[in-house]
PDB file of N, CA and C in Angstrom:
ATOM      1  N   UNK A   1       0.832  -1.181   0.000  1.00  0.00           N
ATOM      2  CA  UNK A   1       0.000   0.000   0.000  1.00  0.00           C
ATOM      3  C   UNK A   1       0.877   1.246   0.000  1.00  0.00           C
ATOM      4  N   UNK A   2       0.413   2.176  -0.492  1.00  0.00           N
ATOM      5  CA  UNK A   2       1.199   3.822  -0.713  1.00  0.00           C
ATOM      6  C   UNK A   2       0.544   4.291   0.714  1.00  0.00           C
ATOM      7  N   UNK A   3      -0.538   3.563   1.632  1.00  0.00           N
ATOM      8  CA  UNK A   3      -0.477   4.281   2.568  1.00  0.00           C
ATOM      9  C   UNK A   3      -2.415   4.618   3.030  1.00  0.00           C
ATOM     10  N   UNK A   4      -3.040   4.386   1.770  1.00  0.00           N
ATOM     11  CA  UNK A   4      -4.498   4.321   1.445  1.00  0.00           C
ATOM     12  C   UNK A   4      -4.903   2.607   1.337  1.00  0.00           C
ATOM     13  N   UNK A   5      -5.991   2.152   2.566  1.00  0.00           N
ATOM     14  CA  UNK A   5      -5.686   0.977   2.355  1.00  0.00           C
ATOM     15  C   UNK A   5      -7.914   0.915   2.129  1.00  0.00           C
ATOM     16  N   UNK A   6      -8.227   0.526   1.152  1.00  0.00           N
ATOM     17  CA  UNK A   6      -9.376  -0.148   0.785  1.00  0.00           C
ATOM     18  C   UNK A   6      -9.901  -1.284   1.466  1.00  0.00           C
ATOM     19  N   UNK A   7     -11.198  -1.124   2.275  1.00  0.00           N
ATOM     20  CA  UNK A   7     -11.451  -2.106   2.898  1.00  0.00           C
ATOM     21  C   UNK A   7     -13.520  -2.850   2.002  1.00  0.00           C
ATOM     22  N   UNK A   8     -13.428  -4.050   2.078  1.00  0.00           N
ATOM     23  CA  UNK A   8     -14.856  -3.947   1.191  1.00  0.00           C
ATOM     24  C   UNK A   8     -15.135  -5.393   2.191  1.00  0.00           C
ATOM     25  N   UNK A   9     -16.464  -5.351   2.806  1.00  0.00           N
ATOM     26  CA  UNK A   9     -16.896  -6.561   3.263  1.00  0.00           C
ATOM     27  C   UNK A   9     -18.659  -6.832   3.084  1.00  0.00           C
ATOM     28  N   UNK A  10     -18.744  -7.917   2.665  1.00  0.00           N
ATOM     29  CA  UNK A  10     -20.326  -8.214   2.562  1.00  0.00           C
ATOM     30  C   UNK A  10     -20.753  -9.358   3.863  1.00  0.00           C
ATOM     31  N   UNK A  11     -20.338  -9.808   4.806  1.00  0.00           N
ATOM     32  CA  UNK A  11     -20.379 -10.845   5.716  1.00  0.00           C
ATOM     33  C   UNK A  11     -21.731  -9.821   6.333  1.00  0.00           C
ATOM     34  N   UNK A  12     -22.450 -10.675   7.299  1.00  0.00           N
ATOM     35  CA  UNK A  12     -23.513 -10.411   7.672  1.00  0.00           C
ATOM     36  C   UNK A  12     -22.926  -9.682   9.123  1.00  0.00           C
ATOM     37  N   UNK A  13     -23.245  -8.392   9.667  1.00  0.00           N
ATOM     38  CA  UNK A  13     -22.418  -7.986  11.121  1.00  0.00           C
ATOM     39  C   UNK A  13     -23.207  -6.691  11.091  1.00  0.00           C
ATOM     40  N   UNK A  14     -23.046  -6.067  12.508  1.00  0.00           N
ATOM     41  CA  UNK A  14     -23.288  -4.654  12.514  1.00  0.00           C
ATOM     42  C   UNK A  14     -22.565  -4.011  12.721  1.00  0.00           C
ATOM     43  N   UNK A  15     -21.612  -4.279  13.398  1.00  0.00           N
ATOM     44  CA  UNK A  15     -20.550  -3.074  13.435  1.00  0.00           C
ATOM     45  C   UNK A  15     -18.930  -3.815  13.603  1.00  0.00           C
ATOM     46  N   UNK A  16     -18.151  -3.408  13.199  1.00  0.00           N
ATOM     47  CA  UNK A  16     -16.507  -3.667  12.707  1.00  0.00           C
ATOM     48  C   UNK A  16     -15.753  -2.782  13.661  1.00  0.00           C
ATOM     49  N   UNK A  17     -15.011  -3.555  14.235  1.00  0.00           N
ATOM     50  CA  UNK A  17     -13.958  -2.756  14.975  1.00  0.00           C
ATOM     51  C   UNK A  17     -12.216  -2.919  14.022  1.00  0.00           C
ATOM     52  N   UNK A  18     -11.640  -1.655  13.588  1.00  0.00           N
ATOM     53  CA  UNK A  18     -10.635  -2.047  12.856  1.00  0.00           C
ATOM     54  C   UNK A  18      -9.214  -1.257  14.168  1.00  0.00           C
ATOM     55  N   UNK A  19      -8.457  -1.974  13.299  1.00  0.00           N
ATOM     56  CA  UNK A  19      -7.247  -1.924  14.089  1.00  0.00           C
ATOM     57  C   UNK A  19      -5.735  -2.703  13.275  1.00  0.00           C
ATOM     58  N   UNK A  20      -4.972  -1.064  13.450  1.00  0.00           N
ATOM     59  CA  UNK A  20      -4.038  -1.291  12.286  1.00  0.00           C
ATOM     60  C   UNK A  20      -3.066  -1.342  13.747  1.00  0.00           C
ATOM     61  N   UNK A  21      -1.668  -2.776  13.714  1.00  0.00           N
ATOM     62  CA  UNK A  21      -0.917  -2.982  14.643  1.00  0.00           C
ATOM     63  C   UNK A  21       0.469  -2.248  14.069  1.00  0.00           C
ATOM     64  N   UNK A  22       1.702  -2.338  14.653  1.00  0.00           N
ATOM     65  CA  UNK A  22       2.878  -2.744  14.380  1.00  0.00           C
ATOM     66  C   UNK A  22       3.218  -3.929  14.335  1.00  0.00           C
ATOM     67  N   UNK A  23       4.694  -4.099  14.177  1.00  0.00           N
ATOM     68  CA  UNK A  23       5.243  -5.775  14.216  1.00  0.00           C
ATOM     69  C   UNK A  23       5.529  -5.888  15.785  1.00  0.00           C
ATOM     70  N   UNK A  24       5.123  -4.921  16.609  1.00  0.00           N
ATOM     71  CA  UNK A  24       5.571  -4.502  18.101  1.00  0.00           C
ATOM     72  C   UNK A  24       4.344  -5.333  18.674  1.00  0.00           C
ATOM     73  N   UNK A  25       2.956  -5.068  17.915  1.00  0.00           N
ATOM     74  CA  UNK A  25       1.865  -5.200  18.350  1.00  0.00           C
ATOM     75  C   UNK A  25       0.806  -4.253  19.142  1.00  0.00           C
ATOM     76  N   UNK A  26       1.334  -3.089  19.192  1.00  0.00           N
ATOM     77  CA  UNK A  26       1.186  -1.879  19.554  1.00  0.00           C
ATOM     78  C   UNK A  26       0.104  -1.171  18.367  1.00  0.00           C
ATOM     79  N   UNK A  27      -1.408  -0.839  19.255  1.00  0.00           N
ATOM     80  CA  UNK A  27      -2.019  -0.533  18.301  1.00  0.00           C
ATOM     81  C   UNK A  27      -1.794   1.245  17.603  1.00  0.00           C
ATOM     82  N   UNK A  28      -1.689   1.195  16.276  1.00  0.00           N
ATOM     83  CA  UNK A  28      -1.092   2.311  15.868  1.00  0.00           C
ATOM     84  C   UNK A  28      -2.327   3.478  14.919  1.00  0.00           C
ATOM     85  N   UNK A  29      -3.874   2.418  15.073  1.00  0.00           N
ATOM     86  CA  UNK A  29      -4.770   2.799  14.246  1.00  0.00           C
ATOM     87  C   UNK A  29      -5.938   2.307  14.725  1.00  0.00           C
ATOM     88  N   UNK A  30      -7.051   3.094  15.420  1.00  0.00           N
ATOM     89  CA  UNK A  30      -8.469   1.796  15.838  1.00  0.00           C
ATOM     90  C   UNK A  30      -9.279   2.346  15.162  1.00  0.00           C
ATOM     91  N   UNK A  31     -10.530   1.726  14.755  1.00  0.00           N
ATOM     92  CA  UNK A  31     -12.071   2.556  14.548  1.00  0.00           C
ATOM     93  C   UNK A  31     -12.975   1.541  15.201  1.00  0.00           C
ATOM     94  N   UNK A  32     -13.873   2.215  15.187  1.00  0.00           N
ATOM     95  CA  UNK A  32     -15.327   1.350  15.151  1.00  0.00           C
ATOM     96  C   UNK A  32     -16.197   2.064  14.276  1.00  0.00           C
ATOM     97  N   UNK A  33     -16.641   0.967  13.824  1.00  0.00           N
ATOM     98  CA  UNK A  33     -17.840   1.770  12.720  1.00  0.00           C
ATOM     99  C   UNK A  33     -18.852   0.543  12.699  1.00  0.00           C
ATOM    100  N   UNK A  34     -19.808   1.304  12.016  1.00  0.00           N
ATOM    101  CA  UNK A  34     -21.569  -0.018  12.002  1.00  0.00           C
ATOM    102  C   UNK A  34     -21.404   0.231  10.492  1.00  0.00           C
ATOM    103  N   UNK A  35     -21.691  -0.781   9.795  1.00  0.00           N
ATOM    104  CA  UNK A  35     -22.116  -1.352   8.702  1.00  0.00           C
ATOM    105  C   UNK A  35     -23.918  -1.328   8.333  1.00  0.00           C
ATOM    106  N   UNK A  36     -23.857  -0.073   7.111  1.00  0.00           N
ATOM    107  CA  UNK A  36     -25.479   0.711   7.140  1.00  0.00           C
ATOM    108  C   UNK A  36     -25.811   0.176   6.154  1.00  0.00           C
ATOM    109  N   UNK A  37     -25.208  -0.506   4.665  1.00  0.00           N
ATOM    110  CA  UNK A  37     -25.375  -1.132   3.902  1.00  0.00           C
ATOM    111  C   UNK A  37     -25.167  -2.481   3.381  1.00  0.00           C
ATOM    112  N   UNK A  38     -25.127  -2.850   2.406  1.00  0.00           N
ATOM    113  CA  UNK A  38     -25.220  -4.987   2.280  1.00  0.00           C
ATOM    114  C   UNK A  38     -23.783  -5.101   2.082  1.00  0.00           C
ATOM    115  N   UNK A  39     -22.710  -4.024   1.483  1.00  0.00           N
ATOM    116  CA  UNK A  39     -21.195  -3.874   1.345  1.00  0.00           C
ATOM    117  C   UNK A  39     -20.982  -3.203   2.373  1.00  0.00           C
ATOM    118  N   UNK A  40     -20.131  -3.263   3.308  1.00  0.00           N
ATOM    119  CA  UNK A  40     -19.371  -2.488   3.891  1.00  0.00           C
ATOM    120  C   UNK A  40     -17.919  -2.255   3.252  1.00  0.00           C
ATOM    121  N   UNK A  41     -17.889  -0.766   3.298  1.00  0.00           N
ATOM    122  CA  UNK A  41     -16.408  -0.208   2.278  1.00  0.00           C
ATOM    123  C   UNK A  41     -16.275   1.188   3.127  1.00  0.00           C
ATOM    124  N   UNK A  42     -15.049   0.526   3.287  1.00  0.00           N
ATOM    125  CA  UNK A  42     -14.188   2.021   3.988  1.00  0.00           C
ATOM    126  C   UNK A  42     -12.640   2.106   3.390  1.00  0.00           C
ATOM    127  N   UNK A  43     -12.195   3.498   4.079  1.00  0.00           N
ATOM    128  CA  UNK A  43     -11.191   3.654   3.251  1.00  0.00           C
ATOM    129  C   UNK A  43     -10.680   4.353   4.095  1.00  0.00           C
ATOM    130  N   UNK A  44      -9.128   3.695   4.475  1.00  0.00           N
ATOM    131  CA  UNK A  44      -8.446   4.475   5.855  1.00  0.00           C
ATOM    132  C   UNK A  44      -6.763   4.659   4.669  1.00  0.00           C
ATOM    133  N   UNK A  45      -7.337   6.003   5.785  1.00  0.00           N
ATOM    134  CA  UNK A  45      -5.956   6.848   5.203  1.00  0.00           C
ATOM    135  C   UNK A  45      -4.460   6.640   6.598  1.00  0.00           C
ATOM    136  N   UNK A  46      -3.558   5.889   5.698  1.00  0.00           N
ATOM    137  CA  UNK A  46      -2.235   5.181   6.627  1.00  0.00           C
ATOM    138  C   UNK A  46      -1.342   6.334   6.540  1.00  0.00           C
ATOM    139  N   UNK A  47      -1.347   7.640   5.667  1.00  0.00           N
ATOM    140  CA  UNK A  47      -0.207   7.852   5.121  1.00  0.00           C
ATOM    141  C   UNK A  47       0.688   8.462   5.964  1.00  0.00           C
ATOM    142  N   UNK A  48       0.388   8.710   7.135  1.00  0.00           N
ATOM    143  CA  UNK A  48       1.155   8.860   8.100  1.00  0.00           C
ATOM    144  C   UNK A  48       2.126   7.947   9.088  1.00  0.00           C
ATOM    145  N   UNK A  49       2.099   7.011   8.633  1.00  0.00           N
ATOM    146  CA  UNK A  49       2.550   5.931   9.567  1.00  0.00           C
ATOM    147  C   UNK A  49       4.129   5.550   8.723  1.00  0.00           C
ATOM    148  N   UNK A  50       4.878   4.959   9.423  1.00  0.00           N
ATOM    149  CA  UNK A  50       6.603   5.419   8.735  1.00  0.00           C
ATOM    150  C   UNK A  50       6.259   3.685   7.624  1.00  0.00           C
ATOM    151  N   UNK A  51       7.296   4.041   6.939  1.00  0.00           N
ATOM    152  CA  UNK A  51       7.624   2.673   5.613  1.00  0.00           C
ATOM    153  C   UNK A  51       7.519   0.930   7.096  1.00  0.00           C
ATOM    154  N   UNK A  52       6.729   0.122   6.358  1.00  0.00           N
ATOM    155  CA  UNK A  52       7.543  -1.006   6.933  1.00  0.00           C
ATOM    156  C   UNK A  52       6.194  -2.350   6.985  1.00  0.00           C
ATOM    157  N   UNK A  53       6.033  -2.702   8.123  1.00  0.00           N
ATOM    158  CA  UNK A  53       5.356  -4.237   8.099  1.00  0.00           C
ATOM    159  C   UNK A  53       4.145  -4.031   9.179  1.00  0.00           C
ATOM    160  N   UNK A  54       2.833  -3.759   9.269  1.00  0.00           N
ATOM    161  CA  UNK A  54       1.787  -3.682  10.116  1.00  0.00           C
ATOM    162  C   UNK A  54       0.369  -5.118  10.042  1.00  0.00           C
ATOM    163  N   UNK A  55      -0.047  -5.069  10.487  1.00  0.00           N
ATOM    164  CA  UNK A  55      -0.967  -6.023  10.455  1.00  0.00           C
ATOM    165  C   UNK A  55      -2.329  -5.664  10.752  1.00  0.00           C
ATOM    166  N   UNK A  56      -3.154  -5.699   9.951  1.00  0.00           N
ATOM    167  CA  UNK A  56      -4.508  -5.153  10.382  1.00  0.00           C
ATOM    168  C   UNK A  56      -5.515  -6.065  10.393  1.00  0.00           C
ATOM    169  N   UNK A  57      -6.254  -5.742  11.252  1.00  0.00           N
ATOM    170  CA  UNK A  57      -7.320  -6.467  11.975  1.00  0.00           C
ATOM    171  C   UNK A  57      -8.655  -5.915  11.928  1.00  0.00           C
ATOM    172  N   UNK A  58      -9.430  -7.030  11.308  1.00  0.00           N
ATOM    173  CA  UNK A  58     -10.861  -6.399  11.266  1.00  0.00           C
ATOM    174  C   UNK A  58     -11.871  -7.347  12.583  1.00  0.00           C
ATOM    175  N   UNK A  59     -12.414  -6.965  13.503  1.00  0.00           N
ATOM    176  CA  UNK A  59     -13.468  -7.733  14.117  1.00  0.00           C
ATOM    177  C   UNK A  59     -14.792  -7.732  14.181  1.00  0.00           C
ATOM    178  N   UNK A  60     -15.791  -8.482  13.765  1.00  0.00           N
ATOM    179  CA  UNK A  60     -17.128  -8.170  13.551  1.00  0.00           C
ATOM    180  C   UNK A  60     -17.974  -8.750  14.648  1.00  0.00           C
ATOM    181  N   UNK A  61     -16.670  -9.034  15.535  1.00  0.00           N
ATOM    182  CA  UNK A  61     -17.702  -9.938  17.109  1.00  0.00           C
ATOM    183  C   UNK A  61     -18.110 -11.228  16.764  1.00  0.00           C
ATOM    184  N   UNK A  62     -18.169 -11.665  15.629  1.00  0.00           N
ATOM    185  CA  UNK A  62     -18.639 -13.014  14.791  1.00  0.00           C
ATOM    186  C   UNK A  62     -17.377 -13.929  14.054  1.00  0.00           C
ATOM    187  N   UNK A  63     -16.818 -12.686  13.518  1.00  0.00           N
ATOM    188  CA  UNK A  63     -15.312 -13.617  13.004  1.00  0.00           C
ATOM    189  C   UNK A  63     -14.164 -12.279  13.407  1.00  0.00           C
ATOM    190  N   UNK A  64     -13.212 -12.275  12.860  1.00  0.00           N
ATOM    191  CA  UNK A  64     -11.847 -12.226  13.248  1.00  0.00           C
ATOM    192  C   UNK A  64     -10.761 -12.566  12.365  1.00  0.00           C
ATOM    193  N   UNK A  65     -10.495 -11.203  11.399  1.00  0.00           N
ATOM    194  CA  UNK A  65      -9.255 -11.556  10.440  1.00  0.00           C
ATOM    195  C   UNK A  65      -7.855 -10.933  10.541  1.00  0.00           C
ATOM    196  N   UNK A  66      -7.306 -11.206  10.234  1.00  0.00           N
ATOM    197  CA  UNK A  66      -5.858 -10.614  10.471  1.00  0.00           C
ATOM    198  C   UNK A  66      -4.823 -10.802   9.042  1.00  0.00           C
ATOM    199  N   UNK A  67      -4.479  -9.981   8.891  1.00  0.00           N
ATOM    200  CA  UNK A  67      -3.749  -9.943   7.365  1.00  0.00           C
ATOM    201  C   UNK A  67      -2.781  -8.860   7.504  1.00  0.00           C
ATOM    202  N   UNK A  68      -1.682  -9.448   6.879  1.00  0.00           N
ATOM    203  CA  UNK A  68       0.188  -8.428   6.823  1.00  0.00           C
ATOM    204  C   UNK A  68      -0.541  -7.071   5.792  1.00  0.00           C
ATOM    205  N   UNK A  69       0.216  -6.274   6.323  1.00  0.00           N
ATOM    206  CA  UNK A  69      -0.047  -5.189   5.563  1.00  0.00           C
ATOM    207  C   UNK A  69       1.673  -4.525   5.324  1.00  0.00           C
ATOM    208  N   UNK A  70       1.636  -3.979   4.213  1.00  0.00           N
ATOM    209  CA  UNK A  70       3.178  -3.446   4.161  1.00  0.00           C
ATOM    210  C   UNK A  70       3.103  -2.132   3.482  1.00  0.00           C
ATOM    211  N   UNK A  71       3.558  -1.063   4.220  1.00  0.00           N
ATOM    212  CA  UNK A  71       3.512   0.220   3.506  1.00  0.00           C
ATOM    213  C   UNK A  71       4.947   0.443   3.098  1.00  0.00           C
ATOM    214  N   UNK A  72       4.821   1.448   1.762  1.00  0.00           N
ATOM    215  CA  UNK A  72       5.712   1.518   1.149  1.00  0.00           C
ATOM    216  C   UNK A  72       5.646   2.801   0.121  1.00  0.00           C
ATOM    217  N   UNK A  73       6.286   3.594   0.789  1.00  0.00           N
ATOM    218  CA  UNK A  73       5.485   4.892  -0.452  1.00  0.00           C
ATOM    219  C   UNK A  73       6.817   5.096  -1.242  1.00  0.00           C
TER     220      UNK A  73
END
């Protein structure tokens, strides 16, 4: 990512808690938001965060994903 990271989910939930880590594990990014439509799509702006290796986390209270993220501008 340059730093803009696209998020798109159709799973059935009401509200998403996101959370961008370090490789420290140190949270460096949270939200919560509710899901008002059948897509949920958001769009978080990273571009502040320095070059390197983060991991972001989406939770819908129902499931629980976790995926490498690598910024790189």
């Amino acid at each position: 990512s340059k730093g803009i990271v696209n998020i798109r989910i159709s799973n059935d939930f009401d509200s998403i808690k996101i959370n961008v880590m370090n490789t420290l594990g140190q949270i460096v990014y949270s939200e919560t938001d509710k899901k008002t439509t059948p897509y949920y799509t958001k769009q978080i702006d990273l571009i502040g965060l320095n070059r390197g290796i983060y991991f972001i986390q989406l939770d819908t209270g129902k499931n629980k994903r976790t995926r490498k993220l690598v910024i790189n501008y």
